[in-house]
N, C-alpha and C. Protein backbone atom coordinates (compact mmCIF):
# COMPACT_ATOMS: atom_id res chain seq x y z
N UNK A 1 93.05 66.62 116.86
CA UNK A 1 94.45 66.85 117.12
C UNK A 1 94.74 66.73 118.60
N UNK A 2 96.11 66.35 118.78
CA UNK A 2 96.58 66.19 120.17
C UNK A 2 97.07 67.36 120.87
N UNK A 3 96.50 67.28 121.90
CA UNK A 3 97.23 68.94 122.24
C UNK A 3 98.82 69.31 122.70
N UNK A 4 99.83 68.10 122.82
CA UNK A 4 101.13 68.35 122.76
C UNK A 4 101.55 69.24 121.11
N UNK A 5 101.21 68.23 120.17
CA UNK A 5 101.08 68.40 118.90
C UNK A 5 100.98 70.03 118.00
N UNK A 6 99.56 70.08 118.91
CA UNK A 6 99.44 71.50 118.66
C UNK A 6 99.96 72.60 119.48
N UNK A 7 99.93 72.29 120.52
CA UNK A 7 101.52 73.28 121.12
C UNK A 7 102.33 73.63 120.52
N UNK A 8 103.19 72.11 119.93
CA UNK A 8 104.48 72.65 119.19
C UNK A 8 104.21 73.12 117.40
N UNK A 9 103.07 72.79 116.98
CA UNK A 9 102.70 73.93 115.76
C UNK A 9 102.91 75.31 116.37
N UNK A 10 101.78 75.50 117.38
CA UNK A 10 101.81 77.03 117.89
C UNK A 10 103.21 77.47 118.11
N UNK A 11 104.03 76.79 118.87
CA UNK A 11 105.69 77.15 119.41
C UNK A 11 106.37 77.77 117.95
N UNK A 12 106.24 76.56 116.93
CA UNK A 12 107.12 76.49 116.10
C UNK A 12 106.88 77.80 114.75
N UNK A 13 105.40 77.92 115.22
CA UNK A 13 104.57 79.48 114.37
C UNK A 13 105.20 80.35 114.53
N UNK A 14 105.39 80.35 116.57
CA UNK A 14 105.55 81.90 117.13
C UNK A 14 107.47 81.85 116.37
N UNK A 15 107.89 80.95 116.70
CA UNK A 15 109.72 81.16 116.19
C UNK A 15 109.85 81.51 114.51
N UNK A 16 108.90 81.23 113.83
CA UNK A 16 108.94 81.52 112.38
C UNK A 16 108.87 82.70 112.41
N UNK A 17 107.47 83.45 112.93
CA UNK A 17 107.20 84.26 112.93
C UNK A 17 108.40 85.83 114.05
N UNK A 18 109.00 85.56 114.80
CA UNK A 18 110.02 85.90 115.73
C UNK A 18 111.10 85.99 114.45
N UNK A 19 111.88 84.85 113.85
CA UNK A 19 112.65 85.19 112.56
C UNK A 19 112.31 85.83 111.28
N UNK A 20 110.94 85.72 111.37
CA UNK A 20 110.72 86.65 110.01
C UNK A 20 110.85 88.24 110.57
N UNK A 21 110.14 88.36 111.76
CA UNK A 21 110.42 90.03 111.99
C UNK A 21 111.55 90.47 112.20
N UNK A 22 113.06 89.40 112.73
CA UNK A 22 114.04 89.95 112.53
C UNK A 22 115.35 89.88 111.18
N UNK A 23 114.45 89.27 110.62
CA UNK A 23 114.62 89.17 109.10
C UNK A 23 114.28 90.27 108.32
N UNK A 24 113.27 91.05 109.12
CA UNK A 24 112.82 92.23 108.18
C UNK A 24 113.23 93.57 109.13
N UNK A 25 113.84 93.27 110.35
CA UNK A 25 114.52 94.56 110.72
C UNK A 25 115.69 94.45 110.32
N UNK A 26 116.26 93.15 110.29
CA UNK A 26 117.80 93.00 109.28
C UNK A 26 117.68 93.98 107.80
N UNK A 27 116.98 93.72 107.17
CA UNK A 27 116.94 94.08 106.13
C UNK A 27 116.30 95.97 105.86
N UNK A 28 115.62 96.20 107.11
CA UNK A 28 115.23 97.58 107.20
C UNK A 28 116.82 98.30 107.68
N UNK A 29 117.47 97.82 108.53
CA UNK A 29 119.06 98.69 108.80
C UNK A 29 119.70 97.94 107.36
N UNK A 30 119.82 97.47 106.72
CA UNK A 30 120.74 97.46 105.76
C UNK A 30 120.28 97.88 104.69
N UNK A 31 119.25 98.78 104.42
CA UNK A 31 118.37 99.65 103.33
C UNK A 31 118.86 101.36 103.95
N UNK A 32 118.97 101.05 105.39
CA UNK A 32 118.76 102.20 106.00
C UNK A 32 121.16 102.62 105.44
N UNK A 33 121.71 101.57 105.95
CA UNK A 33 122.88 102.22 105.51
C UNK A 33 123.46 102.29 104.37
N UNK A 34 122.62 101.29 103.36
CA UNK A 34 122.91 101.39 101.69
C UNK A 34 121.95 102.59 101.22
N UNK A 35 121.80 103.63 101.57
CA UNK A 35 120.70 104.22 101.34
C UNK A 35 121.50 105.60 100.68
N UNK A 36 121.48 105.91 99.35
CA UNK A 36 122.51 106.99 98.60
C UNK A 36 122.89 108.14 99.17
N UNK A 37 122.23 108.60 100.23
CA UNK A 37 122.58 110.08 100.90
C UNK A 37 123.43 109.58 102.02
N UNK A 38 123.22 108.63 102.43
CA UNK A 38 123.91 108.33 103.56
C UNK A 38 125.54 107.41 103.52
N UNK A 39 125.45 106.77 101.98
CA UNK A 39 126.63 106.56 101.60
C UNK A 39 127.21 107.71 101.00
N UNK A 40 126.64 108.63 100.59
CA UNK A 40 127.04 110.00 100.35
C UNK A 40 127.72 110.70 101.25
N UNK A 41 126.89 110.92 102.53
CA UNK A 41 127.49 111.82 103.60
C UNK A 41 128.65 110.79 104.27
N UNK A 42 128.95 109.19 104.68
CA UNK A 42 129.58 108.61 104.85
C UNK A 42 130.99 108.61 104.14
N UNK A 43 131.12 109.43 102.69
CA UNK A 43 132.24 108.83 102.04
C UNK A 43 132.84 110.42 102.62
N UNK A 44 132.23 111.53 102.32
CA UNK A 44 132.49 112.85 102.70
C UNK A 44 132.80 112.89 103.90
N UNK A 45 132.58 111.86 105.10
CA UNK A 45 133.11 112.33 106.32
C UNK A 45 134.36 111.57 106.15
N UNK A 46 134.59 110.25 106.11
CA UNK A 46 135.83 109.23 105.45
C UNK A 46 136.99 110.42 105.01
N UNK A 47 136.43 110.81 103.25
CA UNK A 47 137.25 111.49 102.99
C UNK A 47 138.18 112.70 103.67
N UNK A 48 137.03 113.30 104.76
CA UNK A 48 137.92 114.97 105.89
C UNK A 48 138.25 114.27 106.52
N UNK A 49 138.14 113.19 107.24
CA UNK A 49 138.85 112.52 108.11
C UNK A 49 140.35 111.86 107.76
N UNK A 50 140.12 111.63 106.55
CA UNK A 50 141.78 111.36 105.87
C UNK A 50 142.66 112.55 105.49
N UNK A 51 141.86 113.87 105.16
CA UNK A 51 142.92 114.68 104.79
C UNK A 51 142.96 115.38 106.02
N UNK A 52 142.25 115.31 107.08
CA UNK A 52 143.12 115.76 108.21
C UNK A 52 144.53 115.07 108.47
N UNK A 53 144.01 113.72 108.46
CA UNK A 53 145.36 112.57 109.05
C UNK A 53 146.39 113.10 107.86
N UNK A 54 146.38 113.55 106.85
CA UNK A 54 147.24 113.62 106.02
C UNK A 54 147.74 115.30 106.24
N UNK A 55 147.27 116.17 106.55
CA UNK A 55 147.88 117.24 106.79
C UNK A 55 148.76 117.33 108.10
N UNK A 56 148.03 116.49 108.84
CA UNK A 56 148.92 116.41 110.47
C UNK A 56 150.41 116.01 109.84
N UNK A 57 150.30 114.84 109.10
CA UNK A 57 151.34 113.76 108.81
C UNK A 57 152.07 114.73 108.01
N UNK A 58 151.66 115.65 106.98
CA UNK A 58 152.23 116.34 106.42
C UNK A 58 153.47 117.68 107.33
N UNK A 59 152.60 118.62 107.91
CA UNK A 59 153.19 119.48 108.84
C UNK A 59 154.21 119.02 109.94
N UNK A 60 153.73 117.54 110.54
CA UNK A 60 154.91 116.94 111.17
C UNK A 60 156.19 116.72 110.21
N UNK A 61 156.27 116.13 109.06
CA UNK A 61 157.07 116.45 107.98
C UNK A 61 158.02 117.40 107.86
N UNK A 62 157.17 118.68 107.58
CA UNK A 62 157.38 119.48 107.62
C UNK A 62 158.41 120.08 108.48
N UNK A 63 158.13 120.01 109.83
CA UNK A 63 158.80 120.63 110.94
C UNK A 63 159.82 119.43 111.46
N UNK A 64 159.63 118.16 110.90
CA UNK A 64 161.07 117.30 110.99
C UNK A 64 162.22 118.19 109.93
N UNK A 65 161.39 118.30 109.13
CA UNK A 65 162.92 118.44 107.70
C UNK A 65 162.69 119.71 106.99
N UNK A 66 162.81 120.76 107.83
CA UNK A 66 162.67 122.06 107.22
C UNK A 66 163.07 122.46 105.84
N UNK A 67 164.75 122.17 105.90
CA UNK A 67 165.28 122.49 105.05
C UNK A 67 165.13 122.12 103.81
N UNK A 68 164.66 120.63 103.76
CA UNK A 68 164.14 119.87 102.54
C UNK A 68 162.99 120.68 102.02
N UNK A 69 162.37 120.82 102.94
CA UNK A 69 160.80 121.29 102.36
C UNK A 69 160.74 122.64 101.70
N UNK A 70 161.93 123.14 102.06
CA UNK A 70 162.14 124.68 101.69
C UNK A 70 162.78 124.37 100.57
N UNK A 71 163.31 123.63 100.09
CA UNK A 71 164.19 122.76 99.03
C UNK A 71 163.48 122.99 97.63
N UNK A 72 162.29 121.86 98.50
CA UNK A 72 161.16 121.61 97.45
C UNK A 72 160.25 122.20 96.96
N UNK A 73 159.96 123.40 97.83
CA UNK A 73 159.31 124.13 97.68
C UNK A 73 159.87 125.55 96.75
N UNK A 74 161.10 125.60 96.72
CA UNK A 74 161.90 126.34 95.96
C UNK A 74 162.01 125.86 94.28
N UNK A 75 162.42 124.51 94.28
CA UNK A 75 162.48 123.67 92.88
C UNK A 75 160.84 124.15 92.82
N UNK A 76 160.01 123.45 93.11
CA UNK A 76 158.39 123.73 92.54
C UNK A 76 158.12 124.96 91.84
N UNK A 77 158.80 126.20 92.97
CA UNK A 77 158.52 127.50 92.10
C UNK A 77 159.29 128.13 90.93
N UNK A 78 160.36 127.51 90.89
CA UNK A 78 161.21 127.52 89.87
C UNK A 78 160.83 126.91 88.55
N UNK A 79 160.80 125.68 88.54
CA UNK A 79 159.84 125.18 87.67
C UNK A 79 158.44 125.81 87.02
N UNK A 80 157.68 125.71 88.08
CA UNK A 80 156.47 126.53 87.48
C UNK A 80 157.08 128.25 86.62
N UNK A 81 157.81 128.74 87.29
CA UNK A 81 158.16 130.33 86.87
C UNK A 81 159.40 129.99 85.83
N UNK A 82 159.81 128.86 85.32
CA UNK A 82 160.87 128.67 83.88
C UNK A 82 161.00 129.30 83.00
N UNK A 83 159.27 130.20 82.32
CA UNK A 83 159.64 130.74 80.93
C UNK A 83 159.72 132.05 81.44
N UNK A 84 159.48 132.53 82.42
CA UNK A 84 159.46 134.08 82.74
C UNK A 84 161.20 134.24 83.07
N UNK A 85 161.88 133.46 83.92
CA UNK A 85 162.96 133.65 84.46
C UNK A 85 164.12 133.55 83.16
N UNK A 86 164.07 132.39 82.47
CA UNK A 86 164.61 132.10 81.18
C UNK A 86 164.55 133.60 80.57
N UNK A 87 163.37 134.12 79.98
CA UNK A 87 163.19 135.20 79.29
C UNK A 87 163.93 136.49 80.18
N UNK A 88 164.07 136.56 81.34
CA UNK A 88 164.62 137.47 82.27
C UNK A 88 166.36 137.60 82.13
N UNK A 89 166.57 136.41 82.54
CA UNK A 89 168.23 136.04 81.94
C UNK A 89 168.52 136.11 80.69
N UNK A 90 168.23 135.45 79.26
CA UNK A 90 168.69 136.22 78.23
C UNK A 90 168.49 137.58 77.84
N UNK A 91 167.16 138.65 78.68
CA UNK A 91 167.24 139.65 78.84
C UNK A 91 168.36 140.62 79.10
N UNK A 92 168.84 139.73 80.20
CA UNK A 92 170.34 140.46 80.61
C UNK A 92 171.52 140.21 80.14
N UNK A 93 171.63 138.81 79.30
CA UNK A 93 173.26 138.85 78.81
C UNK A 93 173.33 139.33 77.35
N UNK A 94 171.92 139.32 76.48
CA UNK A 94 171.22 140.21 75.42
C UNK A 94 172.19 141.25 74.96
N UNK A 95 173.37 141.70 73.92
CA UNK A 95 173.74 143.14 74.00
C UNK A 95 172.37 144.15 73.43
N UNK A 96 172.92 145.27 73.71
CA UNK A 96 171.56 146.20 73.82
C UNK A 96 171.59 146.28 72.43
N UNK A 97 172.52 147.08 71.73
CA UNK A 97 172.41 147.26 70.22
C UNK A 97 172.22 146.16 69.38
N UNK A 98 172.39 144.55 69.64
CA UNK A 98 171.88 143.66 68.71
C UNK A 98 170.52 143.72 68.60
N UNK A 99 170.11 143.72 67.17
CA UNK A 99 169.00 143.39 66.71
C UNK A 99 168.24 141.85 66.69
N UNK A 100 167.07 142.13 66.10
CA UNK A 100 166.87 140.63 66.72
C UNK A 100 167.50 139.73 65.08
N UNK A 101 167.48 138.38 65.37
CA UNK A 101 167.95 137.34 64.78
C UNK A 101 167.46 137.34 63.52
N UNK A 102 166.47 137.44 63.23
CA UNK A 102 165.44 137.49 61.61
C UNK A 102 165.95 138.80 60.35
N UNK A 103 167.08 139.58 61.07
CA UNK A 103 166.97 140.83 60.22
C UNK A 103 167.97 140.46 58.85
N UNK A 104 168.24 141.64 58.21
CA UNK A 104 169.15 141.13 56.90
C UNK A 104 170.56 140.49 57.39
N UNK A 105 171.26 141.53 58.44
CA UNK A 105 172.50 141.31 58.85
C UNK A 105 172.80 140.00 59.51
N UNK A 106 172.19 139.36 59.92
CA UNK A 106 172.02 137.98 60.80
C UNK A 106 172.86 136.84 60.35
N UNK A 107 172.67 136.90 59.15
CA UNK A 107 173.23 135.64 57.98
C UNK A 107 174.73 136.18 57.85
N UNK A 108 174.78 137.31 57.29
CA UNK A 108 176.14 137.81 57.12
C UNK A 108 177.00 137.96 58.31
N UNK A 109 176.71 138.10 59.34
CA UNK A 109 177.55 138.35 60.72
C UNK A 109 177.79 136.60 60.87
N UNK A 110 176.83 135.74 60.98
CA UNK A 110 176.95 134.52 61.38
C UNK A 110 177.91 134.25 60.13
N UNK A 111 178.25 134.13 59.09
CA UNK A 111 179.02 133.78 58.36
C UNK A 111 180.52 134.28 58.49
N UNK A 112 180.44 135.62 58.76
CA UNK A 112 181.77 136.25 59.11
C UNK A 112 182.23 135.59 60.51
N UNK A 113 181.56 134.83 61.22
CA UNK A 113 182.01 134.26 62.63
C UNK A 113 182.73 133.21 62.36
N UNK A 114 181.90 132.26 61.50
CA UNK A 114 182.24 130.95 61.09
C UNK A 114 183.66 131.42 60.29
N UNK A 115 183.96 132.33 59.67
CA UNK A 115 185.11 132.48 59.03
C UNK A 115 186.51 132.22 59.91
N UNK A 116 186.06 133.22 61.11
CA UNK A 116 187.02 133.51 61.74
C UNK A 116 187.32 132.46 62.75
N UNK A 117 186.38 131.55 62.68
CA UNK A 117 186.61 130.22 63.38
C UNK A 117 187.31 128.92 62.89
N UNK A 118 187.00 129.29 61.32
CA UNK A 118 187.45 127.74 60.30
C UNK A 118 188.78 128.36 60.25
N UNK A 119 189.59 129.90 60.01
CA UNK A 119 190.59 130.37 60.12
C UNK A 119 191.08 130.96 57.93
């Protein structure tokens, strides 16, 4: 063999060999960040990092449009508290001495109403 020849074998060894090892540190960091705990702890920091941005965004909200929020926050509890408040109010327009609806007299009073309505 000629020794230019074999130079550039040797040259062309050492560059194979130069891309294979960074072929295999390529592939050691991309094991290292696909790696389940670490896409784990990655999505968990992602995620507090958004519901901060979203509470800031929220409370600025907030302290733009008070009155709305007090709005909404009023409808929400209203809603949620419907069957208690409902039951509270016919509580009170309720007369005391009516009985409840199921008893004997129920049918006969409702009929004597309708009387006095058809004429």
């Amino acid at each position: 063999m000629s020794g230019p020849s074999h130079v550039r074998i040797a040259r062309a060894r050492g560059d194979a060999d130069q891309a294979r090892a960074r072929l295999i540190a390529t592939i050691e960091e991309v094991k290292a960040k696909l790696a389940p705990g670490r896409l784990a702890s990655n999505a968990v920091q992602s995620a507090k990092d958004k519901t901060i941005v979203v509470a800031d965004e929220a409370v600025a909200a907030v302290k733009e449009r008070p009155g709305l929020t007090a709005g909404i926050a009023t409808a929400a509890a209203l809603y949620i508290a419907r069957k208690p408040l409902f039951a509270a109010v016919r509580g009170l327009f309720s007369s005391p001495d009516a009985g409840p609806e199921d008893d004997d007299e129920a049918p006969r009073r409702k009929a004597g109403a309708m009387e006095k309505i058809n004429g």
